[in-house]
Structures are given as structure tokens and as C-alpha cells.
Protein backbone atom coordinates (compact mmCIF):
# COMPACT_ATOMS: atom_id res chain seq x y z
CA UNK A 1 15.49 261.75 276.88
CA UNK A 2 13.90 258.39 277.43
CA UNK A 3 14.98 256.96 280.83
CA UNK A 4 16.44 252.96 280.63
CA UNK A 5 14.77 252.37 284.10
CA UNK A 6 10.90 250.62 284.58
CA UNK A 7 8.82 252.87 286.28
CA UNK A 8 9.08 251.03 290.01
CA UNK A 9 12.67 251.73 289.93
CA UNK A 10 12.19 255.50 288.84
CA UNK A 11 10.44 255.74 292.50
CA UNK A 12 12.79 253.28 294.38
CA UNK A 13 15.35 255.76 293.21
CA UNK A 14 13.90 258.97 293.66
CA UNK A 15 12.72 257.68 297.45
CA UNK A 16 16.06 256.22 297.98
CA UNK A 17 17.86 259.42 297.14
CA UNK A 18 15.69 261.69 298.78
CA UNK A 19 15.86 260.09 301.87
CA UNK A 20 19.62 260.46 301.84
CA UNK A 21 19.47 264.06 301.21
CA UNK A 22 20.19 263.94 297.70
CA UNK A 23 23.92 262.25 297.97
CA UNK A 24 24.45 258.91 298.27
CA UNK A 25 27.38 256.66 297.09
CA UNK A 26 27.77 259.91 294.81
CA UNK A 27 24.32 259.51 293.21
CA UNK A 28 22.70 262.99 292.79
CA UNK A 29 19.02 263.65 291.97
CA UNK A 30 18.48 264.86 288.87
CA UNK A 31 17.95 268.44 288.75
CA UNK A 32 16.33 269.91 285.76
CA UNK A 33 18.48 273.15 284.47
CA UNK A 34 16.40 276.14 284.84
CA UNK A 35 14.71 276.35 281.29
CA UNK A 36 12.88 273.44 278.81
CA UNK A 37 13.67 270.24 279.24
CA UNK A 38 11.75 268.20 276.32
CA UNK A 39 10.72 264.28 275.91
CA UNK A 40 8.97 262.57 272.87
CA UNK A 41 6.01 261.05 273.68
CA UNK A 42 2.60 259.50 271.94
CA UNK A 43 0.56 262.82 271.50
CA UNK A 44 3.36 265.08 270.70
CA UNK A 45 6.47 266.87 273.38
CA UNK A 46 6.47 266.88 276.55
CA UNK A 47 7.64 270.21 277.96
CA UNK A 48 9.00 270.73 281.80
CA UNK A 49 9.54 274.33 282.37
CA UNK A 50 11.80 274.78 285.15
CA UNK A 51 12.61 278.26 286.98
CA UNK A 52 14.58 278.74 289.75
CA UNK A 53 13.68 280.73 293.23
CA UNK A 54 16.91 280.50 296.10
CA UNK A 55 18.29 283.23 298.36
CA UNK A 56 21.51 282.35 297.11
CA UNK A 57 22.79 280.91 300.83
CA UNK A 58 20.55 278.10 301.79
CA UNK A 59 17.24 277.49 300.26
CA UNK A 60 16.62 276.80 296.72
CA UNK A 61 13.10 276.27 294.89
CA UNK A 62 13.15 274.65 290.83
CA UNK A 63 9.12 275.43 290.37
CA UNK A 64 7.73 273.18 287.25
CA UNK A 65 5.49 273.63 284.93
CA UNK A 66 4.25 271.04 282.19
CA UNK A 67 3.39 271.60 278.66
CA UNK A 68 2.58 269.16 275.41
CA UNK A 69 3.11 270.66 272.05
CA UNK A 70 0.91 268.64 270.10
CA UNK A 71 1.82 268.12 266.27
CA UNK A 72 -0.21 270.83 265.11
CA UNK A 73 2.47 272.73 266.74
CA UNK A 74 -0.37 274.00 269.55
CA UNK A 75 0.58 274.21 272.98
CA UNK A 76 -1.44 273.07 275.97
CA UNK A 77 -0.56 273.74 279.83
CA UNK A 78 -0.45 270.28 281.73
CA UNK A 79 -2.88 270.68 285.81
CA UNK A 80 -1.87 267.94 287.95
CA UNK A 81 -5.31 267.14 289.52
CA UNK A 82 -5.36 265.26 293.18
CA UNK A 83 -7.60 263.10 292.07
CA UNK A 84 -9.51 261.87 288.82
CA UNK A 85 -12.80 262.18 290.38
CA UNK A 86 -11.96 265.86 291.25
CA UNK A 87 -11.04 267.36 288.30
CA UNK A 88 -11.29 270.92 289.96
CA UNK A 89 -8.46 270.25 292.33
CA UNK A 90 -5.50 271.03 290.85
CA UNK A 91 -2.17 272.58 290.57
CA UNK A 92 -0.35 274.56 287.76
CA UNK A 93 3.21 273.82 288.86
CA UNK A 94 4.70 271.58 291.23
CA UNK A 95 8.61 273.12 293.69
CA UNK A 96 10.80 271.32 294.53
CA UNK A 97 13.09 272.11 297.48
CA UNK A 98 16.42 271.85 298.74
CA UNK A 99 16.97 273.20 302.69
CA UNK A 100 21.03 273.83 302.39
CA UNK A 101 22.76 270.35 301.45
CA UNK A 102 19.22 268.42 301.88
CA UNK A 103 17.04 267.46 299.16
CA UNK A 104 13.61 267.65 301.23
CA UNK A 105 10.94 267.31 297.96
CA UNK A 106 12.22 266.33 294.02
CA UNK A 107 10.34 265.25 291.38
CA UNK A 108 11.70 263.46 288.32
CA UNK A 109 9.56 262.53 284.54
CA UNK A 110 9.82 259.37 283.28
CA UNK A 111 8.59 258.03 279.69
CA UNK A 112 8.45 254.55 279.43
CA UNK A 113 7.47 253.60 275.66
CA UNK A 114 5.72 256.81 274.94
CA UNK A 115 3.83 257.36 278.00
CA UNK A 116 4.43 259.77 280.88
CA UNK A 117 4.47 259.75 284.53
CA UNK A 118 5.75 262.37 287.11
CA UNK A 119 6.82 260.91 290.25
CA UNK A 120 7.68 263.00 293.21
CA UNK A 121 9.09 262.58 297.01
CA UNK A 122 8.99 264.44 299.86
CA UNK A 123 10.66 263.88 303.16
CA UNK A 124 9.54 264.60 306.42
CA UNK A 125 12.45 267.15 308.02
CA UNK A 126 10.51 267.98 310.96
CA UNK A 127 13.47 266.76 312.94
CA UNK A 128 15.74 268.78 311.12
CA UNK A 129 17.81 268.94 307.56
CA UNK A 130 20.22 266.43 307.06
CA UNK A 131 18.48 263.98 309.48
CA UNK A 132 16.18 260.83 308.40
CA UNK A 133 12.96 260.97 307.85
CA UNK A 134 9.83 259.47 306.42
CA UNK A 135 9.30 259.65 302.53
CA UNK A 136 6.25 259.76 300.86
CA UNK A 137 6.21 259.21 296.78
CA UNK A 138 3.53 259.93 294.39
CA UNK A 139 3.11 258.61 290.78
CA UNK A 140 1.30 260.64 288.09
CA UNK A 141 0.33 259.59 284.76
CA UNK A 142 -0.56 261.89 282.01
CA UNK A 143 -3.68 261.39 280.83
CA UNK A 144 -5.61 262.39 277.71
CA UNK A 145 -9.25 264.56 278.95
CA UNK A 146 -12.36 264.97 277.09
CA UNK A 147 -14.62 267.69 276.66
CA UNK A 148 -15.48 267.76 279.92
CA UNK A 149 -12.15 267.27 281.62
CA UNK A 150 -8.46 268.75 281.11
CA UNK A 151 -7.46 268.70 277.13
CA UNK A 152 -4.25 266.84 279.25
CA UNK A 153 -3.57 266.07 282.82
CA UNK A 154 -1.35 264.23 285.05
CA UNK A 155 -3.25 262.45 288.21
CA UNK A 156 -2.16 260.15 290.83
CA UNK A 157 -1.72 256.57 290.30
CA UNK A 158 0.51 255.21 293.32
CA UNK A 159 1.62 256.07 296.25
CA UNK A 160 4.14 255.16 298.15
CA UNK A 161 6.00 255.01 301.69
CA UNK A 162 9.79 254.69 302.83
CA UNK A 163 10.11 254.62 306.36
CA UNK A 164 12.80 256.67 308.24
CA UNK A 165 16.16 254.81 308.30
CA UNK A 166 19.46 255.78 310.02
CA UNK A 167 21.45 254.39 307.54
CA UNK A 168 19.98 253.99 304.48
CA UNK A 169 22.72 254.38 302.17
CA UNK A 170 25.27 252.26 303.50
């Protein structure tokens, strides 16, 4: 599931989208079904395993977790560190969240050739759902670890800023 879009536009996108709320000019975010989603990559298949938390009337969690197969058909859990030089900061999953009709943090993978990266957005609500607000992006790669480090990990390579807009999808 190789996405036809450079990586810059894979955060334009998500930012742009988020920042709307998750509708606009009928583009959705891409929501990852609740289960395995799989890409090809250079070491093997990347796994996103997706399960879903909501009280079924107005919040609603997807909580990720990343895996690689490798070819010897051994499986490997995927940290995403906060930084490279702090490889014992991490995370084992990352939520997304939608507050009723308003997409307020996403995250979508994107391979480009046979590398990975994990970009996410989150927007600032504190003046309510379905309002603007600032977003704030982050780009992951996944990287290959040595002995001393994470057999696989994604870490931050960008970041990024959209400022609030009134009308940023017109």
C-alpha cells in the first residue's frame, strides 16, 4: 500500500486535514480499520496494529502499534523514541483521537521507495471542537538499531507548524 505522494505532501495533507476537522472539500483522513494494516518495505513488513477505544457517542481512540516481520518470518515490536540521543524515551503505541465530528490528533504511514516514516498532527482544541486551531506535525523515520539501541525504531525527523486559520479550506 505504497502511497503516490512525496513525503512533504503526506504532512501538508495530514496538517491540512486536521486542521479542518477531518472534512474538507470531502477529503477524509485516512483511518486505519481496526486490525493489520501491512506495507512492503526494505527489511521485511511493516505492521500497524490498530484497535479501537470510543464510548460509542462522542469520543473515539484508534491506538497503534508497529511491528516488522522480518524475512525470517520473526517479529519485532517498533518504540517510537523522542529523540535519537534518548533512546530510553519512548512509546509503545501512539492514539489517535476524534472529539465528536473533529479530528483533534491522526497519524498516517507513508513508504516512499522502501523506507518508512510515521507522520502525525495534533490540533490545539483548547477553544473548543470544531473550531481552528494551531497544528503541530511530527515526522518519524524508521530506523535500523544496533546492539545497543532498538533492533527497529521510528524517531523524529521534522517538525512542523500550521498556524490557526478561520478558513482554511475554502
Amino acid at each position: 500500500m505504497n502511497r503516490p505522494f512525496s513525503l512533504a505532501t503526506v504532512v501538508r495533507l495530514l496538517a491540512l486535514i486536521v486542521a479542518c476537522g477531518g472534512i474538507c472539500n470531502g477529503v477524509r483522513a485516512e483511518q486505519y480499520e481496526s486490525g493489520v494494516t501491512r506495507w512492503r518495505i526494505s527489511d521485511g513488513q511493516l505492521m500497524l496494529v490498530a484497535g479501537v477505544l470510543t464510548d460509542d457517542s462522542r469520543l473515539y481512540y484508534m491506538n497503534y502499534s508497529f511491528y516488522l516481520q522480518l524475512s525470517n518470518e520473526k517479529v519485532v515490536m517498533i518504540p517510537l523514541v523522542k529523540n535519537r540521543s534518548r533512546m530510553n524515551d519512548y512509546s509503545l503505541n501512539f492514539s489517535t483521537f476524534n472529539g465528536g465530528d473533529d479530528i483533534i490528533t491522526d497519524a498516517m504511514v507513508a513508504v516512499v521507495g522502501r523506507q518508512a516514516y510515521l507522520v502525525t498532527a495534533h490540533k490545539n482544541a483548547t477553544l473548543g471542537y470544531g473550531r481552528p486551531g494551531l497544528v503541530t506535525t511530527e515526522t518519524y523515520k524508521l530506523f535500523e538499531g544496533d546492539e545497543a539501541e532498538w533492533k527497529y525504531y521510528f524517531a523524529p525527523i521534522a517538525h512542523g507548524q500550521y498556524s490557526e486559520q478561520k478558513n482554511l479550506c475554502d
